[in-house]
C-alpha atoms as a PDB file:
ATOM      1  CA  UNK A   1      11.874  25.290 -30.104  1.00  0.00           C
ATOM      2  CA  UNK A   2      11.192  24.956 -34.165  1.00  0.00           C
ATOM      3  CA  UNK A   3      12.315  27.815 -36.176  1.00  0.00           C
ATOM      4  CA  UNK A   4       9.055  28.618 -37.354  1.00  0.00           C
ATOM      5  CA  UNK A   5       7.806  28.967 -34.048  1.00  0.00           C
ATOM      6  CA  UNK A   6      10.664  30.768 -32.947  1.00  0.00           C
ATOM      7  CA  UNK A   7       9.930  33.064 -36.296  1.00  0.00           C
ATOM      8  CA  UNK A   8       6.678  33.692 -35.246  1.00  0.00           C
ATOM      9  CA  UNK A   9       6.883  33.907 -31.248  1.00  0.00           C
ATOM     10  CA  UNK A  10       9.672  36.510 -31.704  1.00  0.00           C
ATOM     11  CA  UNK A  11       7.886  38.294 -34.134  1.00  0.00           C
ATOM     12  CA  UNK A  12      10.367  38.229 -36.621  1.00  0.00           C
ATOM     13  CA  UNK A  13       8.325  37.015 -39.143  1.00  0.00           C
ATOM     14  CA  UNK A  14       4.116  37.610 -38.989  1.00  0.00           C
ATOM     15  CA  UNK A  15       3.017  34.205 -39.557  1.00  0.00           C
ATOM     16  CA  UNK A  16       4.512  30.807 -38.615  1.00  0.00           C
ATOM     17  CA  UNK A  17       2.832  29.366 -42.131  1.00  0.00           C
ATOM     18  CA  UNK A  18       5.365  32.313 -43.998  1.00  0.00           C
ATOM     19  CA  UNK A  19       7.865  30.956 -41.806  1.00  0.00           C
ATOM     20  CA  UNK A  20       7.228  26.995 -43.111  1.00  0.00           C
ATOM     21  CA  UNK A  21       7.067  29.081 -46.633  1.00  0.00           C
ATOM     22  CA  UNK A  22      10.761  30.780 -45.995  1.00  0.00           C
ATOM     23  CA  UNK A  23      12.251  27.793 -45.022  1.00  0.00           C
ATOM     24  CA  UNK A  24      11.104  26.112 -47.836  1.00  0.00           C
ATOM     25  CA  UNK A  25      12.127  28.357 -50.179  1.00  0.00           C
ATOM     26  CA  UNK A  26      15.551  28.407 -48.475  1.00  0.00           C
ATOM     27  CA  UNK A  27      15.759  31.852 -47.599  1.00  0.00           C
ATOM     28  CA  UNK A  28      16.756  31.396 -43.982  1.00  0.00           C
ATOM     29  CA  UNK A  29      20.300  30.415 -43.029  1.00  0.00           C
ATOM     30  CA  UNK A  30      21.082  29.362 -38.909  1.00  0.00           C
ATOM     31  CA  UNK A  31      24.448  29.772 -38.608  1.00  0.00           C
ATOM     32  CA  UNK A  32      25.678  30.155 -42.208  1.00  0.00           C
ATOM     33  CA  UNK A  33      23.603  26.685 -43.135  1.00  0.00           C
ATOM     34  CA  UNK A  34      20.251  26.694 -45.142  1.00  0.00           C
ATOM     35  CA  UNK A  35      17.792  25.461 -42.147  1.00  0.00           C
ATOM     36  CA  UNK A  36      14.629  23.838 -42.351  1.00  0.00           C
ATOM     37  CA  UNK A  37      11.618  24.888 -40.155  1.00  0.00           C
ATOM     38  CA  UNK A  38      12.135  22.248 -37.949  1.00  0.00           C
ATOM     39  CA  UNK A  39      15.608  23.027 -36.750  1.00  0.00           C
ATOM     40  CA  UNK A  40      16.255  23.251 -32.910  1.00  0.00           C
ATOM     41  CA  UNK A  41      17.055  26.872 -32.066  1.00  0.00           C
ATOM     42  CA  UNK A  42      19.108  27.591 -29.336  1.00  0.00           C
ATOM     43  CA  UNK A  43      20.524  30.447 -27.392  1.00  0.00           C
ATOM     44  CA  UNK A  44      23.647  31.771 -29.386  1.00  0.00           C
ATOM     45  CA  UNK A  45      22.361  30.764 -32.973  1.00  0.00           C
ATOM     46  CA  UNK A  46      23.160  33.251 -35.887  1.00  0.00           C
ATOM     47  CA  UNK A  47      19.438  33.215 -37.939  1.00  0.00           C
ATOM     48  CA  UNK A  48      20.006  35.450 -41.154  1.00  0.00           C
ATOM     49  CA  UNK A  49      16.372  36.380 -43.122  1.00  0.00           C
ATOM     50  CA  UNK A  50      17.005  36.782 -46.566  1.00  0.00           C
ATOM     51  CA  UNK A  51      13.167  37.998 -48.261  1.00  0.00           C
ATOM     52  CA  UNK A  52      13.323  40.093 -51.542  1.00  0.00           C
ATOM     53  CA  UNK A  53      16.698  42.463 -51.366  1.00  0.00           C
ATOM     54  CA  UNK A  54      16.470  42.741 -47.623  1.00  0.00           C
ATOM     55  CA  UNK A  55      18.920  40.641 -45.615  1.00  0.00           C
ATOM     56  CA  UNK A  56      17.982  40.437 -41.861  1.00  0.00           C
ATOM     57  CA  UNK A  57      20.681  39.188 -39.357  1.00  0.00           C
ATOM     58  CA  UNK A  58      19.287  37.750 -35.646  1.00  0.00           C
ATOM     59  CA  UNK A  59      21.622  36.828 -32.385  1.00  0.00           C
ATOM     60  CA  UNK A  60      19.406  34.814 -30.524  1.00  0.00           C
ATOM     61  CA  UNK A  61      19.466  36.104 -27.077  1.00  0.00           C
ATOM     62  CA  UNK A  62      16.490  33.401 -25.143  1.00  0.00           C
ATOM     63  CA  UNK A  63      13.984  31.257 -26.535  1.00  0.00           C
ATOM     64  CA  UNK A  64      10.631  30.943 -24.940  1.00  0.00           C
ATOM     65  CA  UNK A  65       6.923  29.386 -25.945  1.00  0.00           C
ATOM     66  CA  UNK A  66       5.112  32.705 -25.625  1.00  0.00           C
ATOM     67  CA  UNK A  67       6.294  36.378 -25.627  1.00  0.00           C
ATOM     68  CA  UNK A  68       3.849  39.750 -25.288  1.00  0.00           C
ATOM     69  CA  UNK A  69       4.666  42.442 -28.199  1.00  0.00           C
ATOM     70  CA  UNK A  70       6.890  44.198 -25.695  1.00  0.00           C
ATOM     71  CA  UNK A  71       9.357  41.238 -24.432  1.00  0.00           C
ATOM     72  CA  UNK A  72       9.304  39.655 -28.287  1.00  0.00           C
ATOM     73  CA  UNK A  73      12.207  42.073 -29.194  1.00  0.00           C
ATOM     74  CA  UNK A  74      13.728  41.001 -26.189  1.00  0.00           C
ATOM     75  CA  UNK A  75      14.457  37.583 -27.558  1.00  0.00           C
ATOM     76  CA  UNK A  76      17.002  38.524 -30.258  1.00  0.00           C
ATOM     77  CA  UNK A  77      19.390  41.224 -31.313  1.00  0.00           C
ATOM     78  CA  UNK A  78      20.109  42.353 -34.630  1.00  0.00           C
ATOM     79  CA  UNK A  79      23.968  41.241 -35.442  1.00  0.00           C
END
């Protein structure tokens, strides 16, 4: 799955177009490398959300096309 989807379907981030916009900007690392939104995530990938002073690091734990509010936070852990 993309990262921006992944973003989004996890609910990590609201919207998959601030997702594209994150990427762009380069403030989203996968595994200590600056990743575009189309990277491939896959289970075991290190995602690290870097917006304003905040630094948010993700474990991903499963990836999957759609996820309810409740099983979203399923998906990842924070590291």
């Amino acid at each position: 799955m993309r990262l921006d989807k992944y973003l989004k379907v996890s609910r990590l981030v609201k919207r998959r177009t601030v997702a594209n916009e994150l990427c762009d900007a380069k403030h989203i690392d996968v595994n200590g490398k600056t990743a575009r939104a189309s990277y491939e995530v896959k289970v075991g990938d290190i995602i690290e959300i870097r917006v304003g002073g905040n630094v948010t690091k993700a474990c991903v734990l499963s990836v999957a096309e759609h996820a309810t509010k409740e099983d979203a936070s399923s998906m990842y852990r924070l590291c």
